[in-house]
Protein backbone atom coordinates (compact mmCIF):
# COMPACT_ATOMS: atom_id res chain seq x y z
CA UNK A 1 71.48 58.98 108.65
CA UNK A 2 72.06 58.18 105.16
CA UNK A 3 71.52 60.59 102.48
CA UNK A 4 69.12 58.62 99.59
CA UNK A 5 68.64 59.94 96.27
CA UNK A 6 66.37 58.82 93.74
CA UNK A 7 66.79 60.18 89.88
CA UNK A 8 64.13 59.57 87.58
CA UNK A 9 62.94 60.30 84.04
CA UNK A 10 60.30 62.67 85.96
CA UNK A 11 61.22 63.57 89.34
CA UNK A 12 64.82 64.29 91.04
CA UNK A 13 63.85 63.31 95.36
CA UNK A 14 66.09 63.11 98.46
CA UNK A 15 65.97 62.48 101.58
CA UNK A 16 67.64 61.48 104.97
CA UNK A 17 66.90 57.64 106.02
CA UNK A 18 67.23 56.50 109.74
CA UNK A 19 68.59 53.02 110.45
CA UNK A 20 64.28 51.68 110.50
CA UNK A 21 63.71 53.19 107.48
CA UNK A 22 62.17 56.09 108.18
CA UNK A 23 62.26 59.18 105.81
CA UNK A 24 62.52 62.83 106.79
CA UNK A 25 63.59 66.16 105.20
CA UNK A 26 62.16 64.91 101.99
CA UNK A 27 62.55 67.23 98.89
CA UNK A 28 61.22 66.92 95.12
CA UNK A 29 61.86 68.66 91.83
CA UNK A 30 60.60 67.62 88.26
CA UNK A 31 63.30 66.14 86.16
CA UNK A 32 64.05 68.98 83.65
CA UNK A 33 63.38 67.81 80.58
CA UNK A 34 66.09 67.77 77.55
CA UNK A 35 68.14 69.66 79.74
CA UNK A 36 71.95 69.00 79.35
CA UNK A 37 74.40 66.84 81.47
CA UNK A 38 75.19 70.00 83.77
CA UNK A 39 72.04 71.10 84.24
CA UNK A 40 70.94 68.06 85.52
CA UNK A 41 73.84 67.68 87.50
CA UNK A 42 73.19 71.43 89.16
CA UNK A 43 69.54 70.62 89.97
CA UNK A 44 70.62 67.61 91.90
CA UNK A 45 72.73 69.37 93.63
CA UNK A 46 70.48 72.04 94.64
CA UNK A 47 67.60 69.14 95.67
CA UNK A 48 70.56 67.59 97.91
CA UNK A 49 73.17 70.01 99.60
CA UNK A 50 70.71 71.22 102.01
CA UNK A 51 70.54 67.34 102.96
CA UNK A 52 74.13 66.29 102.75
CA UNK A 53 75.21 68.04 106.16
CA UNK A 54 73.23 65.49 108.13
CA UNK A 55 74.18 62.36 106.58
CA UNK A 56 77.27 59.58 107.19
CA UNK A 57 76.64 58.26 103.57
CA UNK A 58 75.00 58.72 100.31
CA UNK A 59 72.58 56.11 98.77
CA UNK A 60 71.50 56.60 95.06
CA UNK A 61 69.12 54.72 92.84
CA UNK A 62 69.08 55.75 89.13
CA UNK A 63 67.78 55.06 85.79
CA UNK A 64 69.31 52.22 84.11
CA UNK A 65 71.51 51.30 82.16
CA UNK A 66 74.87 51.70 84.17
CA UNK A 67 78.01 50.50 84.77
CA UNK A 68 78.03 49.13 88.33
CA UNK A 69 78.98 49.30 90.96
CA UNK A 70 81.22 52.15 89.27
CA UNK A 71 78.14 54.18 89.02
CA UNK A 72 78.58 55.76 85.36
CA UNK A 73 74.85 56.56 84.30
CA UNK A 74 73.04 56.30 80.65
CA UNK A 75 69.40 56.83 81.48
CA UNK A 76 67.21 56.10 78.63
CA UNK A 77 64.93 58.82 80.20
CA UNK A 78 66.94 61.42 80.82
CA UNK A 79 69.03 61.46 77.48
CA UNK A 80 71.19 64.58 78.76
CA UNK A 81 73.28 61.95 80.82
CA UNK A 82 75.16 59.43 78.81
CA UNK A 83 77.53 57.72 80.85
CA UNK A 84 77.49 60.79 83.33
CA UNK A 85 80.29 59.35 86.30
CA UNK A 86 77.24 59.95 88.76
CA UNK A 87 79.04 58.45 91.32
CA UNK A 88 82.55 59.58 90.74
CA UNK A 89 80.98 63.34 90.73
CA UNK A 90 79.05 62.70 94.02
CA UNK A 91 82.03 61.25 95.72
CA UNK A 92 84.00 64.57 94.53
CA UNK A 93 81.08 66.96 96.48
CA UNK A 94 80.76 65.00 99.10
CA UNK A 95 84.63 63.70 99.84
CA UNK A 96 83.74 62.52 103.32
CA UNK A 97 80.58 60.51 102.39
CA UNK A 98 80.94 57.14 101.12
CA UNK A 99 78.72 56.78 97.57
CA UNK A 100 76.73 53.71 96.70
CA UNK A 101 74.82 53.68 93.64
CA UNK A 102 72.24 51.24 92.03
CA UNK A 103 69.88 51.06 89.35
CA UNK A 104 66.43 52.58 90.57
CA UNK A 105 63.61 49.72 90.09
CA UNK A 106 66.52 47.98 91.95
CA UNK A 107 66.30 50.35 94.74
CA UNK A 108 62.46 50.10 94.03
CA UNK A 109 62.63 46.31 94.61
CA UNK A 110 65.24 46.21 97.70
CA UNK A 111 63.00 48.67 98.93
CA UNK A 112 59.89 46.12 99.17
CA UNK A 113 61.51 43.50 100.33
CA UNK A 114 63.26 45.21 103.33
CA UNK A 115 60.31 46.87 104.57
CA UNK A 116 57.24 46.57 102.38
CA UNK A 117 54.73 44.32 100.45
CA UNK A 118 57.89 41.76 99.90
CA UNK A 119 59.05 41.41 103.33
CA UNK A 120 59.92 37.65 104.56
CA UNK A 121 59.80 36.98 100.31
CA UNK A 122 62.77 34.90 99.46
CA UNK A 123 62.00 34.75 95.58
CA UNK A 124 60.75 38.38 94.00
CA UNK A 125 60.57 40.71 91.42
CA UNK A 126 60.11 44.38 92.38
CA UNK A 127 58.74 46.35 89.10
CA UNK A 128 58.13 50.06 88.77
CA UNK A 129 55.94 51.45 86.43
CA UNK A 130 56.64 55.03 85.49
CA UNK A 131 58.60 57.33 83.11
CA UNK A 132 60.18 53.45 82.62
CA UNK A 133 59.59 50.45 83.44
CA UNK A 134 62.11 48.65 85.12
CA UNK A 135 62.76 45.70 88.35
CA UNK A 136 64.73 44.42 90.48
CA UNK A 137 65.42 40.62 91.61
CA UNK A 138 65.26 39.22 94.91
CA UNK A 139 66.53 35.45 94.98
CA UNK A 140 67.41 33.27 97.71
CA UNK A 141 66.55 36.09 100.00
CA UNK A 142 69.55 38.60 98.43
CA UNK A 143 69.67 40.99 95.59
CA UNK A 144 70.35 39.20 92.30
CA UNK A 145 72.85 42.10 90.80
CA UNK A 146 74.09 40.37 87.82
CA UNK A 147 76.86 40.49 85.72
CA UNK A 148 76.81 44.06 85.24
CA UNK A 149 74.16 45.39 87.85
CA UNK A 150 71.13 45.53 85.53
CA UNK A 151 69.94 41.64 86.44
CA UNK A 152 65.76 42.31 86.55
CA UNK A 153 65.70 44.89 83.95
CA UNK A 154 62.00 43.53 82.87
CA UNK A 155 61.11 47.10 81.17
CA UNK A 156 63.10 45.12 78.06
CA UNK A 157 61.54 41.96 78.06
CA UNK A 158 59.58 41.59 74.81
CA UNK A 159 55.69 41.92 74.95
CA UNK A 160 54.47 42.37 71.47
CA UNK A 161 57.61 40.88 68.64
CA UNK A 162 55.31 41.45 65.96
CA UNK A 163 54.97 45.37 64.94
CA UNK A 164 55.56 46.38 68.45
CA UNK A 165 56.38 50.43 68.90
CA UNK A 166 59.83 51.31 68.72
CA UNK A 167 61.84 51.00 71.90
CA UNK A 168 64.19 53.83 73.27
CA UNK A 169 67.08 51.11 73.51
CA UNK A 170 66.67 50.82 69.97
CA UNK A 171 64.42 47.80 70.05
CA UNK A 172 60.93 47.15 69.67
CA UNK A 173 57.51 45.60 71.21
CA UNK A 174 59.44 46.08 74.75
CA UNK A 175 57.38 45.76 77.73
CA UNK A 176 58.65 49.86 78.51
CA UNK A 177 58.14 51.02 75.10
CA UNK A 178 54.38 50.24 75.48
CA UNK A 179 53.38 50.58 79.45
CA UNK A 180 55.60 53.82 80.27
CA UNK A 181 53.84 56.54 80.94
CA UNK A 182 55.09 58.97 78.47
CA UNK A 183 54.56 56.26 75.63
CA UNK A 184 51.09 55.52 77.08
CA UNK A 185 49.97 59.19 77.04
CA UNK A 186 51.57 59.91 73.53
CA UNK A 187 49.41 56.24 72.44
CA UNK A 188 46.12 57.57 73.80
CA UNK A 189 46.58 60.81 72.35
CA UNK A 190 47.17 59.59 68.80
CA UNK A 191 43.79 57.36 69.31
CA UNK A 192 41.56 60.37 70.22
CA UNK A 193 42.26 61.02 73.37
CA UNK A 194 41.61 64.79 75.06
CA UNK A 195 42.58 64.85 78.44
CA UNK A 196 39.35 65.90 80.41
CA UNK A 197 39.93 69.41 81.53
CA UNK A 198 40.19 69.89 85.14
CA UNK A 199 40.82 73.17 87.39
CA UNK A 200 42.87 71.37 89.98
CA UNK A 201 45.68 68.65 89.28
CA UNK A 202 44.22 65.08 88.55
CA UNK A 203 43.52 63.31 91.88
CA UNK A 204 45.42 59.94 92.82
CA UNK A 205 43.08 57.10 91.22
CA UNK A 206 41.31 55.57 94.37
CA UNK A 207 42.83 52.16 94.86
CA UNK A 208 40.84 49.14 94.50
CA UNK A 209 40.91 46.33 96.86
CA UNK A 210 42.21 43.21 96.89
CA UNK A 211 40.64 40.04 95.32
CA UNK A 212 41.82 36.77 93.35
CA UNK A 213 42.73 35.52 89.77
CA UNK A 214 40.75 32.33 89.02
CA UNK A 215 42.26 29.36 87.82
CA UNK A 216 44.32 30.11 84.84
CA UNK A 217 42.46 26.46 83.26
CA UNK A 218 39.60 27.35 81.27
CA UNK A 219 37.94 24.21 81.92
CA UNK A 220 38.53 24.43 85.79
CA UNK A 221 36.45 26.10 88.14
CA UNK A 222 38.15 26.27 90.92
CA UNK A 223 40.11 29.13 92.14
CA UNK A 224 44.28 28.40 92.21
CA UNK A 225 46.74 29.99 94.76
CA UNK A 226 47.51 32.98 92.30
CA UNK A 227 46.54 36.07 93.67
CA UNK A 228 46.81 39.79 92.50
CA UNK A 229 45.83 42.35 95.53
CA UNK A 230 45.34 45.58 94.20
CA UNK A 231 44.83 49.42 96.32
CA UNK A 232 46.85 48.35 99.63
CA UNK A 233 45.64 51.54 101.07
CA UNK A 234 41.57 50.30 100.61
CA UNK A 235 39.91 48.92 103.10
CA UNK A 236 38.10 45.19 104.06
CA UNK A 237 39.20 42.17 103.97
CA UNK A 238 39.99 39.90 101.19
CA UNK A 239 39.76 36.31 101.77
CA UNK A 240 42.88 33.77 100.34
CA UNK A 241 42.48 30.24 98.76
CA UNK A 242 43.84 28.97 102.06
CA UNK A 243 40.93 30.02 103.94
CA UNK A 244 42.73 33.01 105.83
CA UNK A 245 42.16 36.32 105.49
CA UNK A 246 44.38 38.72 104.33
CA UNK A 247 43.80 42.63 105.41
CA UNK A 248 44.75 45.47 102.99
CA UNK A 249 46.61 48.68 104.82
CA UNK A 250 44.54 50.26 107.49
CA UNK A 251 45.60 53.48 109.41
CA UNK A 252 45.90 54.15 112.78
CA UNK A 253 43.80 57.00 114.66
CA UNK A 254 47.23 58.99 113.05
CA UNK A 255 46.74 58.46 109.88
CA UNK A 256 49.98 56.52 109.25
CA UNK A 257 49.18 53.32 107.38
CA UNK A 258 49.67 49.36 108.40
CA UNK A 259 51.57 47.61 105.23
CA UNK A 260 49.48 44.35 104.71
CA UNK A 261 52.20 42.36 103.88
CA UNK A 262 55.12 44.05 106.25
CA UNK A 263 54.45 41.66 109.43
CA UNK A 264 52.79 44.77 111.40
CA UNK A 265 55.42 47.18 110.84
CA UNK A 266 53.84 50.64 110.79
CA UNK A 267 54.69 52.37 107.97
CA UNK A 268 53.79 56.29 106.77
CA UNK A 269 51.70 56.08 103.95
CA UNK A 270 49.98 57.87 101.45
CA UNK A 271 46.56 60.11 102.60
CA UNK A 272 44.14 61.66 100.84
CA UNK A 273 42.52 65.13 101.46
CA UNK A 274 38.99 65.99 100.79
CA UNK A 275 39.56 66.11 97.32
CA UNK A 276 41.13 62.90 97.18
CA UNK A 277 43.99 64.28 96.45
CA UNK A 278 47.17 61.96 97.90
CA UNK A 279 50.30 63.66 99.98
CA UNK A 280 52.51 62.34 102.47
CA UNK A 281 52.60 63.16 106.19
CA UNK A 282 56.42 62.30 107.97
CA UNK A 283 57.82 63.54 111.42
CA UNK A 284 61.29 64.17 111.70
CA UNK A 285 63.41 61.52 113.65
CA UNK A 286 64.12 62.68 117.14
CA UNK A 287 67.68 64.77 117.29
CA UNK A 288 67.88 65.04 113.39
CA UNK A 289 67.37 68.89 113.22
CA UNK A 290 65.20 68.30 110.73
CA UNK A 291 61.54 69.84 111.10
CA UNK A 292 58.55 67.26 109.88
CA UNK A 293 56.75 68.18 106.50
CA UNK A 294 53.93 67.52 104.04
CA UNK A 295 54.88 67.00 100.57
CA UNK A 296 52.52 66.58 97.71
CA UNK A 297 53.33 63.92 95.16
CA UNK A 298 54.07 64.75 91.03
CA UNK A 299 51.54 67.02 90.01
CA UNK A 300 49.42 66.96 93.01
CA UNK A 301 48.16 69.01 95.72
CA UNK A 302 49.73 68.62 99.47
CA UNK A 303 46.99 68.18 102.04
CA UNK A 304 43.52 70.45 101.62
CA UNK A 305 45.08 74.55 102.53
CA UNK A 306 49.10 73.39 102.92
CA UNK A 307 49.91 74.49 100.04
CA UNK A 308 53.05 72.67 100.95
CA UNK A 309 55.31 70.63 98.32
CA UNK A 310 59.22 69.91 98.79
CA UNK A 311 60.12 73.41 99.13
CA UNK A 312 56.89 74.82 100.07
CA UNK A 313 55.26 74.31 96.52
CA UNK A 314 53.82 71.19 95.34
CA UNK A 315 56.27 70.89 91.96
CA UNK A 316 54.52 69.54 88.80
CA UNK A 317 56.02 67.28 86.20
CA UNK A 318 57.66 69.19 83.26
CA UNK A 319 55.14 67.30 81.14
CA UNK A 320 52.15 69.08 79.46
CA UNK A 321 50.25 65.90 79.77
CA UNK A 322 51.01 62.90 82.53
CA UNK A 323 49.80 59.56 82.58
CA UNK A 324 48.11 60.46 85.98
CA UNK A 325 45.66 62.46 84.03
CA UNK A 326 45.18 59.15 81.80
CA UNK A 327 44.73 57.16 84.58
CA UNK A 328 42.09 59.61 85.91
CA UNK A 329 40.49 59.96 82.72
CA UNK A 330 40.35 55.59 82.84
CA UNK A 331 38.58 55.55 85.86
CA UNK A 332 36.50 58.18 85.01
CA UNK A 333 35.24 56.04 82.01
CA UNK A 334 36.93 57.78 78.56
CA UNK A 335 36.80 55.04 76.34
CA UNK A 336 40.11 55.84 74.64
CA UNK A 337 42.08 56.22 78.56
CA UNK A 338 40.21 53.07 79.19
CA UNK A 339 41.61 51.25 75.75
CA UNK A 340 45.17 52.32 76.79
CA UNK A 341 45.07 51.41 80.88
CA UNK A 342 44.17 47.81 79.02
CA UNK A 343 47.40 47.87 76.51
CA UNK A 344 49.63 48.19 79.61
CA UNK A 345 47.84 45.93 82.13
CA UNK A 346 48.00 43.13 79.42
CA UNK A 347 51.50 43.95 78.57
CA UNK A 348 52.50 43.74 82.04
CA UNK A 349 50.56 40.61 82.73
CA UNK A 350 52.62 38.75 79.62
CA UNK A 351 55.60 39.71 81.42
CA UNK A 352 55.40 39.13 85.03
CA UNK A 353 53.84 35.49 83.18
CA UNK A 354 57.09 35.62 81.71
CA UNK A 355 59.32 36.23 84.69
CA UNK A 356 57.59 34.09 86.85
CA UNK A 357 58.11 31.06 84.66
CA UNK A 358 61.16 31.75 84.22
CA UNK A 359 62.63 32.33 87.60
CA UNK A 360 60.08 30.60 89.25
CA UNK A 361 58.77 33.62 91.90
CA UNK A 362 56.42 33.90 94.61
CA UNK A 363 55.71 37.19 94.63
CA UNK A 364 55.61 40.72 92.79
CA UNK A 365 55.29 43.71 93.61
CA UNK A 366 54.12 46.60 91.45
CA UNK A 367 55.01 50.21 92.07
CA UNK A 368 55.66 53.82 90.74
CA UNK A 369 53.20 56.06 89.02
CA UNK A 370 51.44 54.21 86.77
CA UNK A 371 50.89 51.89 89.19
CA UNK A 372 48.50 53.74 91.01
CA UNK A 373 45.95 53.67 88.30
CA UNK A 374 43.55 50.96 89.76
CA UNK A 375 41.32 48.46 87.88
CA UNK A 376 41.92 49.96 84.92
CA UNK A 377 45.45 48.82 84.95
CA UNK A 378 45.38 45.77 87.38
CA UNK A 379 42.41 43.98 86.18
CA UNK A 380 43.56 43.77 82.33
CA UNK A 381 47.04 42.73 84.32
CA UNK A 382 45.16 39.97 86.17
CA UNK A 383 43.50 39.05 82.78
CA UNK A 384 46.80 38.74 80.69
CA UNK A 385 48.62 36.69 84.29
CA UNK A 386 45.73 34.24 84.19
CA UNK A 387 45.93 33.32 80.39
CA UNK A 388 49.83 32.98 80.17
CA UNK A 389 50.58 31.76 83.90
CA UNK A 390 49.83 28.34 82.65
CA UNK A 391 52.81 25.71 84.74
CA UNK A 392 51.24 24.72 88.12
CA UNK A 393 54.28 26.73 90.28
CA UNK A 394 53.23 30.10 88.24
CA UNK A 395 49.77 30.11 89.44
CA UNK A 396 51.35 30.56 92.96
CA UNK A 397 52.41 33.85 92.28
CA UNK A 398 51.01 36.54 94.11
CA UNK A 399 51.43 40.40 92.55
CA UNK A 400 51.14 43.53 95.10
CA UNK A 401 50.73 46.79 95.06
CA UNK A 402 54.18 48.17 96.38
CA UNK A 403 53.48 49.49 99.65
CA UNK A 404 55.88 52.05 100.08
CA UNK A 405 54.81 54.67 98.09
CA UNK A 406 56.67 57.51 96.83
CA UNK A 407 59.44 56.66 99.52
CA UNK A 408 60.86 53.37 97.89
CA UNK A 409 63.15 54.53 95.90
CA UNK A 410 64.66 56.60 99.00
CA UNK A 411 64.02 53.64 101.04
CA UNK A 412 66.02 51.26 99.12
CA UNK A 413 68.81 53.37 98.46
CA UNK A 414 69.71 53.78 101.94
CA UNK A 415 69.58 49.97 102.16
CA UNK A 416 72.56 49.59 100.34
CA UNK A 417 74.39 50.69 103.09
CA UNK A 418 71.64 49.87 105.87
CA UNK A 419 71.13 46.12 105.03
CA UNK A 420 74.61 45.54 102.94
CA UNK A 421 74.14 41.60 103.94
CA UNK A 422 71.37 41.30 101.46
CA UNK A 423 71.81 44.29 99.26
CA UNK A 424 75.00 45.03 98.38
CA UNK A 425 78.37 42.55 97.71
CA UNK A 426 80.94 42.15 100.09
């Protein structure tokens, strides 16, 4: 079992990961916010030591940038670690556990490819859309590290050169300093925004389903090979230009879900209770010790009466106002939300334009928080893809929902020890 760790500008999560992929003993805490270098270091600690007795290694993905493979952090996101020796200090608790450590998008994006919407992809881009906005590379069928680690870092590829917000690396009009979360939110906000008030947490966005981007030719009718499938967990069918038929996630009479694009493999998903509300259902691998669990997602509800989060209590973000609440507030029609789920989908769209030309990819996958917003956020994306996507080869790019859910980023940090052939140097 390896022990995966995933540190991000809003949630700390563990977990163990089997040699499939599968995830058990799962636990969650918000990311304290402003907190020092030791407290952060303490509340990891605390998320992981109940953990660390039943793994053979350790598998972190965190914020970027870093020193690899040396693992000394500098979050953007988390400013209270600046280069924090993550993995030298991991290696010192756990003496007997050998410590790998990569960026987190990477993880996100190793991740997909292994086991989810990327699988049997040779060229990719895994993004995740959340506190940040960050990627990872897949070429030739094997992580593209770089010279330092950070190859994929698309959160810093510039969206908007002219009078573009102010970037946390000190630049501006990055594709992260307008589509994260936090900067999304504080953008609506000074635009008129109220968050609509709700007695319960703001429910996942329902997904939408899949469908096709036109020809990117205005003068052309007919419909090119680029696709953008959005909502893997909605159901039907959505037809491709080849005349085949491509079938979003279904579930099984368990509930677990079918990844569209994982050749069959059956993977535990997200659900949704009455309310609509998403949490995640896991059994413990046979052996392990470990007891199965529910465990709501950021700011959410676990299943209708659980009550049930990583440690029993469904943790909230240590944010007075999320993005999911945006998001919520976009579907829900606010004019304002709406506005601002369009300034990220376009920026996003520019980008993966961007990447695609540029490293000429089949496929990306989308993923984290943000990501979950729907329409609001994918069809603006689809808009932007279709008007910059403009050299034949980048209409065949398709972009996915990431179909792994909250779990990637525990997912693909075990792969750096679980699949070291494709993810992870010799």
């Amino acid at each position: 079992m390896i022990l995966a760790i995933d540190v991000g500008g809003t949630k700390l999560a563990a977990g163990l990961v089997s040699r499939d992929g599968t995830v058990t003993g799962r636990r969650r805490v918000a990311t304290p916010q402003g907190a020092d270098a030791e407290t952060l270091w303490r509340t990891l600690i605390a998320l992981v030591e109940p953990l660390a007795g039943h793994a053979d290694a350790v598998g972190v993905g965190c914020g970027g940038p870093m020193s690899w493979p040396d693992g000394e952090v500098s979050p953007l996101n988390i400013p209270g670690w600046r280069r924090f020796p993550l993995r030298a200090r991991l290696a010192e608790r756990f003496p007997s556990l050998l410590v790998r450590l990569h960026n987190d998008a990477v993880c996100l994006a190793v991740a997909e490819h292994w086991l989810g919407a990327g699988r049997g992809s040779t060229d990719m881009l895994g993004m995740v859309v959340s506190t940040g906005v960050g990627g990872g590379l897949i070429l030739g069928g094997r992580l593209a590290h770089g010279r330092t680690g950070n190859a994929g870092h698309i959160g810093h590829v510039v969206v908007e050169p002219h009078d573009g917000p102010r970037c946390t690396c000190g630049g501006h009009g990055c594709l992260e300093a307008v589509a994260r979360g936090p900067a999304l939110t504080a953008w609506a906000l000074a635009n008129g925004w109220r968050p609509n008030p709700r007695k319960s947490p703001a429910p996942v966005p329902a997904p939408v389903t899949a469908r096709r981007v036109l020809d990117v030719s205005p003068d052309t009718p007919q419909q090119s090979d680029t696709a953008v499938r959005c909502g893997g967990a909605a159901g039907g069918e959505s037809g491709r230009p080849d005349g085949t038929h491509v079938r979003p996630a279904e579930r099984d009479g368990e509930g677990a879900l079918h990844a569209d694009a994982a050749g069959g493999r059956v993977l535990t998903g997200s659900e949704y209770d009455g309310d609509g509300v998403a949490f995640r259902r896991n059994r413990a691998a046979p052996g392990s010790g470990l007891g199965g669990e529910e465990v709501a997602f950021p700011g959410e509800r676990g299943a209708a009466g659980s009550g049930l989060g990583g440690e029993g209590v469904a943790y909230r973000e240590d944010r007075e106002v999320t993005a999911r609440e945006l998001a919520a507030d976009a579907l829900a029609g606010d004019p304002v939300a709406v506005r601002a789920m369009r300034r990220a989908g376009r920026a996003l769209g520019v980008a993966i334009a961007s990447a695609t030309h540029l490293c000429d990819l089949g496929l990306v996958t989308v993923g984290g928080g943000l990501a979950q917003a729907g329409e609001p956020l994918f069809g603006p994306l689809e808009e932007a893809l279709r008007e910059h996507a403009r050299m034949g080869f980048a209409r065949n790019v398709e972009v996915l929902p990431a179909a792994l859910g909250q779990d990637a980023g525990l997912v693909g940090a075990a792969a750096l020890h679980l699949a070291t052939d494709r993810y992870w140097p010799t």
